[in-house]
N, C-alpha and C. Protein backbone atom coordinates (compact mmCIF):
# COMPACT_ATOMS: atom_id res chain seq x y z
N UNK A 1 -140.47 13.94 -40.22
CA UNK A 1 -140.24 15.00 -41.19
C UNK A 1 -141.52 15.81 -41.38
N UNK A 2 -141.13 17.28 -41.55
CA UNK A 2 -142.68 17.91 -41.60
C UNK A 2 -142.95 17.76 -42.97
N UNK A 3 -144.52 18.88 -43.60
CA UNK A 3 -144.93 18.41 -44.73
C UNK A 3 -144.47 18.94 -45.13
N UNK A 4 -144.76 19.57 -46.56
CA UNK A 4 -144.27 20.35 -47.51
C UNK A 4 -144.91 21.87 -46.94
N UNK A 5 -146.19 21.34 -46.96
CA UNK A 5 -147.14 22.13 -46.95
C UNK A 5 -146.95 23.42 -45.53
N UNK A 6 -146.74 22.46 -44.78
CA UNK A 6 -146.09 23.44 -42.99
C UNK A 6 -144.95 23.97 -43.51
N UNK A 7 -143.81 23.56 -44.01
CA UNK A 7 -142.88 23.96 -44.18
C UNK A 7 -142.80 25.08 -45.24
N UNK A 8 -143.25 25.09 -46.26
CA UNK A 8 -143.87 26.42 -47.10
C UNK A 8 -144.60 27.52 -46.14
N UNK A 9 -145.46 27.32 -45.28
CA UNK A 9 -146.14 28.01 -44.29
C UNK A 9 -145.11 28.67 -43.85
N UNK A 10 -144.58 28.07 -43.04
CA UNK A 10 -143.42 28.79 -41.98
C UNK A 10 -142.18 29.72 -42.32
N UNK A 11 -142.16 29.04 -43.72
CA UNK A 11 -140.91 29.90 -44.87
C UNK A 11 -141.50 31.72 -45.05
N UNK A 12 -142.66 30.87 -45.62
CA UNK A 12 -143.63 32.50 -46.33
C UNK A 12 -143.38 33.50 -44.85
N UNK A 13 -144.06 33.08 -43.93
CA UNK A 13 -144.77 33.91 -42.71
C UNK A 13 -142.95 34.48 -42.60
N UNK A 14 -142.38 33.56 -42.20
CA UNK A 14 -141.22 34.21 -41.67
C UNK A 14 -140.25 35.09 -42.68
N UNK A 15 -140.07 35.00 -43.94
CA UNK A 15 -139.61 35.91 -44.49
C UNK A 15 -140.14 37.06 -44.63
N UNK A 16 -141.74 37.05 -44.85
CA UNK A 16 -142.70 38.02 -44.66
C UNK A 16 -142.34 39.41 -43.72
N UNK A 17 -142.52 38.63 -42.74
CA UNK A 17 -142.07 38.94 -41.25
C UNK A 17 -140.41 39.61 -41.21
N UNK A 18 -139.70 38.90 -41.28
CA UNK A 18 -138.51 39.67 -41.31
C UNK A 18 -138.49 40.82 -42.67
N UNK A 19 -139.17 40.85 -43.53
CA UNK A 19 -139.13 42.23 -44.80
C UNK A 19 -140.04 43.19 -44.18
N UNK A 20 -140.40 42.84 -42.79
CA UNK A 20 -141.89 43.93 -42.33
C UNK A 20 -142.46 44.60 -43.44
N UNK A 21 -143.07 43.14 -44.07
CA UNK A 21 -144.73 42.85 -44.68
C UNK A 21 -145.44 42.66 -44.44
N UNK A 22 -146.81 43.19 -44.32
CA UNK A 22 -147.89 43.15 -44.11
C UNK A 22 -148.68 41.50 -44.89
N UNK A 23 -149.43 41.01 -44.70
CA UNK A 23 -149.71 39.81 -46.01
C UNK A 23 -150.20 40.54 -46.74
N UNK A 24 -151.09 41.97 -46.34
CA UNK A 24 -151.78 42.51 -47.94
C UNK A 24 -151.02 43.07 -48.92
N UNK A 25 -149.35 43.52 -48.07
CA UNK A 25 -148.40 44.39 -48.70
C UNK A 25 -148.00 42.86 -49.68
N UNK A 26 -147.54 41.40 -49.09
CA UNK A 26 -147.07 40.42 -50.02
C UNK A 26 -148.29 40.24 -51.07
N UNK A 27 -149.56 40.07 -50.82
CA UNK A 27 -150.57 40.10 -52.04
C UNK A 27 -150.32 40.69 -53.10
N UNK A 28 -150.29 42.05 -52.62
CA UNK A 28 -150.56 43.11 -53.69
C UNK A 28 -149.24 42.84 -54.48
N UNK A 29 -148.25 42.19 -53.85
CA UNK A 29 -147.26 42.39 -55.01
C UNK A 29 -147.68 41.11 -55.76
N UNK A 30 -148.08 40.03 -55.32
CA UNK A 30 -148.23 38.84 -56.17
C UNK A 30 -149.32 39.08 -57.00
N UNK A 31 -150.32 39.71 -56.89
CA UNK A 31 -151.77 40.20 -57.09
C UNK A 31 -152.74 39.16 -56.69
N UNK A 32 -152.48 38.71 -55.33
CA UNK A 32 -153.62 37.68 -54.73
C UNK A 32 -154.17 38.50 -53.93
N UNK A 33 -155.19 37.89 -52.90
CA UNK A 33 -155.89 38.63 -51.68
C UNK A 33 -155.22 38.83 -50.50
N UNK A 34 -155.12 39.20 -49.63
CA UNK A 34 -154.74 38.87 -48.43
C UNK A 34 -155.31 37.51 -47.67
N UNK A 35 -156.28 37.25 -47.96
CA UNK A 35 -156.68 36.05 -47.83
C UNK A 35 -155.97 34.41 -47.75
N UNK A 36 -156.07 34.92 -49.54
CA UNK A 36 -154.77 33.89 -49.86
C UNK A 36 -153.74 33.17 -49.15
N UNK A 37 -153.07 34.72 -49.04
CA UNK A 37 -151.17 34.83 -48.24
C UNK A 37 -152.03 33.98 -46.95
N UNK A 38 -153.12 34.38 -46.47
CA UNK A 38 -153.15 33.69 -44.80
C UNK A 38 -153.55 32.41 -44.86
N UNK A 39 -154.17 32.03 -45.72
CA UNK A 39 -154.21 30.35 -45.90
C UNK A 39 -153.28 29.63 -46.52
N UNK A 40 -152.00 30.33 -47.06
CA UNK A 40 -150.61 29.77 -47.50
C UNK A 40 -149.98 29.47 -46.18
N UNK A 41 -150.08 30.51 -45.18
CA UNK A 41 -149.34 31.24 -43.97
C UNK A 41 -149.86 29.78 -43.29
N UNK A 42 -150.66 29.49 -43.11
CA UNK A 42 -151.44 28.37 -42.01
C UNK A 42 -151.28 27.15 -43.10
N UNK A 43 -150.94 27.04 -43.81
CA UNK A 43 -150.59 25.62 -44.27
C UNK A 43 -152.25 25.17 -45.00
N UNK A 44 -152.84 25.59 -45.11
CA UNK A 44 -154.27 25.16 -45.67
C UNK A 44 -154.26 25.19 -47.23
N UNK A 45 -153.61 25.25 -47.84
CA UNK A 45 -152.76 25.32 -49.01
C UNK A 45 -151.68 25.93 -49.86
N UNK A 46 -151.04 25.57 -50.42
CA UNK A 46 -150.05 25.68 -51.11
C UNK A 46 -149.92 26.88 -52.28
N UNK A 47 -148.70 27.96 -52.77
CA UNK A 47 -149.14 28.58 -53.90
C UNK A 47 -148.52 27.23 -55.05
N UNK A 48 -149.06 27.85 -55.75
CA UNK A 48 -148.21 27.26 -57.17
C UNK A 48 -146.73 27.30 -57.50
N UNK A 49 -146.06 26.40 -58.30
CA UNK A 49 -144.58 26.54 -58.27
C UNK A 49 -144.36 27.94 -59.24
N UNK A 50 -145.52 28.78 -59.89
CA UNK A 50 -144.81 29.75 -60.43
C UNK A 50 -145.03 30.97 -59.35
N UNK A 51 -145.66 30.95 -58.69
CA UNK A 51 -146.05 31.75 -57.07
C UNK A 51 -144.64 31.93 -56.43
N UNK A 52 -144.39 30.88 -56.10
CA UNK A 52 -143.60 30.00 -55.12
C UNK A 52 -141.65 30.99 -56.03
N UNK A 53 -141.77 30.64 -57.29
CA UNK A 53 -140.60 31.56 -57.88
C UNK A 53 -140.59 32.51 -57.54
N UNK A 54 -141.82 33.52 -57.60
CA UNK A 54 -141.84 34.65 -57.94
C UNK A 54 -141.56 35.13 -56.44
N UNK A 55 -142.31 34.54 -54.97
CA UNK A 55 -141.69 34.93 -54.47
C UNK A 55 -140.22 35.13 -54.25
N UNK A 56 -139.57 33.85 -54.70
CA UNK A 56 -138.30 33.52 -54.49
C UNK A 56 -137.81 35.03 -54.41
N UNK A 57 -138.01 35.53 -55.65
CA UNK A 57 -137.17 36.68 -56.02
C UNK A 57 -137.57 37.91 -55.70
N UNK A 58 -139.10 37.70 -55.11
CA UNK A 58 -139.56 39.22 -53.96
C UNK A 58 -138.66 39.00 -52.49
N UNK A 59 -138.21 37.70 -52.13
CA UNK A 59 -137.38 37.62 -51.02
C UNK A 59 -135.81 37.90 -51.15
N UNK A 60 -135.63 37.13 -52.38
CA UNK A 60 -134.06 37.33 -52.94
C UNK A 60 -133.64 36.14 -51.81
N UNK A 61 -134.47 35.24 -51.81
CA UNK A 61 -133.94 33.57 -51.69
C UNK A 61 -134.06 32.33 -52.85
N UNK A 62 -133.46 31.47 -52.82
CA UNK A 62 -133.71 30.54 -53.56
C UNK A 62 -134.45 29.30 -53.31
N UNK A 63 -135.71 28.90 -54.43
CA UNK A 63 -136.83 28.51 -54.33
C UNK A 63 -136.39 26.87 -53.63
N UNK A 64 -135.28 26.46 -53.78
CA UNK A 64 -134.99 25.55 -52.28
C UNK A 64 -135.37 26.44 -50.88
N UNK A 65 -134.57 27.21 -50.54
CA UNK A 65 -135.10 27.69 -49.08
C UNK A 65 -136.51 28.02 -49.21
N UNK A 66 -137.27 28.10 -49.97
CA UNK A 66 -138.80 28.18 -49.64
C UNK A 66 -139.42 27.02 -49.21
N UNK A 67 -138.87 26.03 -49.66
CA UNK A 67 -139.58 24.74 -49.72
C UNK A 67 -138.99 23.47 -48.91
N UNK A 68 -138.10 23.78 -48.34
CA UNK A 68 -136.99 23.22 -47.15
C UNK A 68 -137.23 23.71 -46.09
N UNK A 69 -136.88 22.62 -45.45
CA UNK A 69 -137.01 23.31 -43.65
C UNK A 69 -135.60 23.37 -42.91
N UNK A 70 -134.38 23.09 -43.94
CA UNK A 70 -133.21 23.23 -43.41
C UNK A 70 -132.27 24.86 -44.04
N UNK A 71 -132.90 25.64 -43.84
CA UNK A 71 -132.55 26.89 -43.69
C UNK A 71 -131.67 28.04 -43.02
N UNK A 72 -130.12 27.98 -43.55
CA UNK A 72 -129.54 28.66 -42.91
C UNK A 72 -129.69 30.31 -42.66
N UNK A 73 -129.93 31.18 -43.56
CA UNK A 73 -130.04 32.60 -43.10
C UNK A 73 -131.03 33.01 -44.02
N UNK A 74 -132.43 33.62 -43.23
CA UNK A 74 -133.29 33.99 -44.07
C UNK A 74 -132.96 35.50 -44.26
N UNK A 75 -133.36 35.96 -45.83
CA UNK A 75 -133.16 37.36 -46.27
C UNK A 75 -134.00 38.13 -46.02
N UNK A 76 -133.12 39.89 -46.00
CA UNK A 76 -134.06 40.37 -45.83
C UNK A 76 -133.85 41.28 -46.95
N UNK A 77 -135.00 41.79 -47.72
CA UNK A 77 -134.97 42.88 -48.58
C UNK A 77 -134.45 44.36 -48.21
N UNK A 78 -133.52 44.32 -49.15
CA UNK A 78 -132.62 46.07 -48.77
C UNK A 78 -133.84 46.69 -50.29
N UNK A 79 -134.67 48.01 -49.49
CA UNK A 79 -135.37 48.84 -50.08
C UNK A 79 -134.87 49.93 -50.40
């Protein structure tokens, strides 16, 4: 079983990725660095569970599919 920690990684990057976000474009909405997003992105740590909500609802997934690795259809934001 993977960690939490990879599996949060791979969630972020790839929803990211499918909303064609930039990590500085996901920062700025969370108000972290770009930095940040890339050491979430690589698994080198974790956001916080109120992070972790807030994306929920910049993705318009639910904070299970962030944190699961059994993921049926990732969203994409209609702008």
């Amino acid at each position: 079983m993977e960690d939490v920690k990879s599996i949060v990684a791979k969630n972020i990057t790839e929803l990211r990725l499918l909303n064609n976000m930039t990590q500085l474009e996901l920062a700025e909405r969370l108000n972290y660095s770009d930095k940040t997003i890339s050491k979430w992105e690589r698994g080198e740590s974790t956001p916080d569970i109120a992070v972790l909500v807030e994306m929920s609802e910049i993705f318009g997934v639910s904070l299970d599919y962030l944190v699961k690795s059994e993921n049926i259809e990732p969203a994409v934001i209609e702008n």
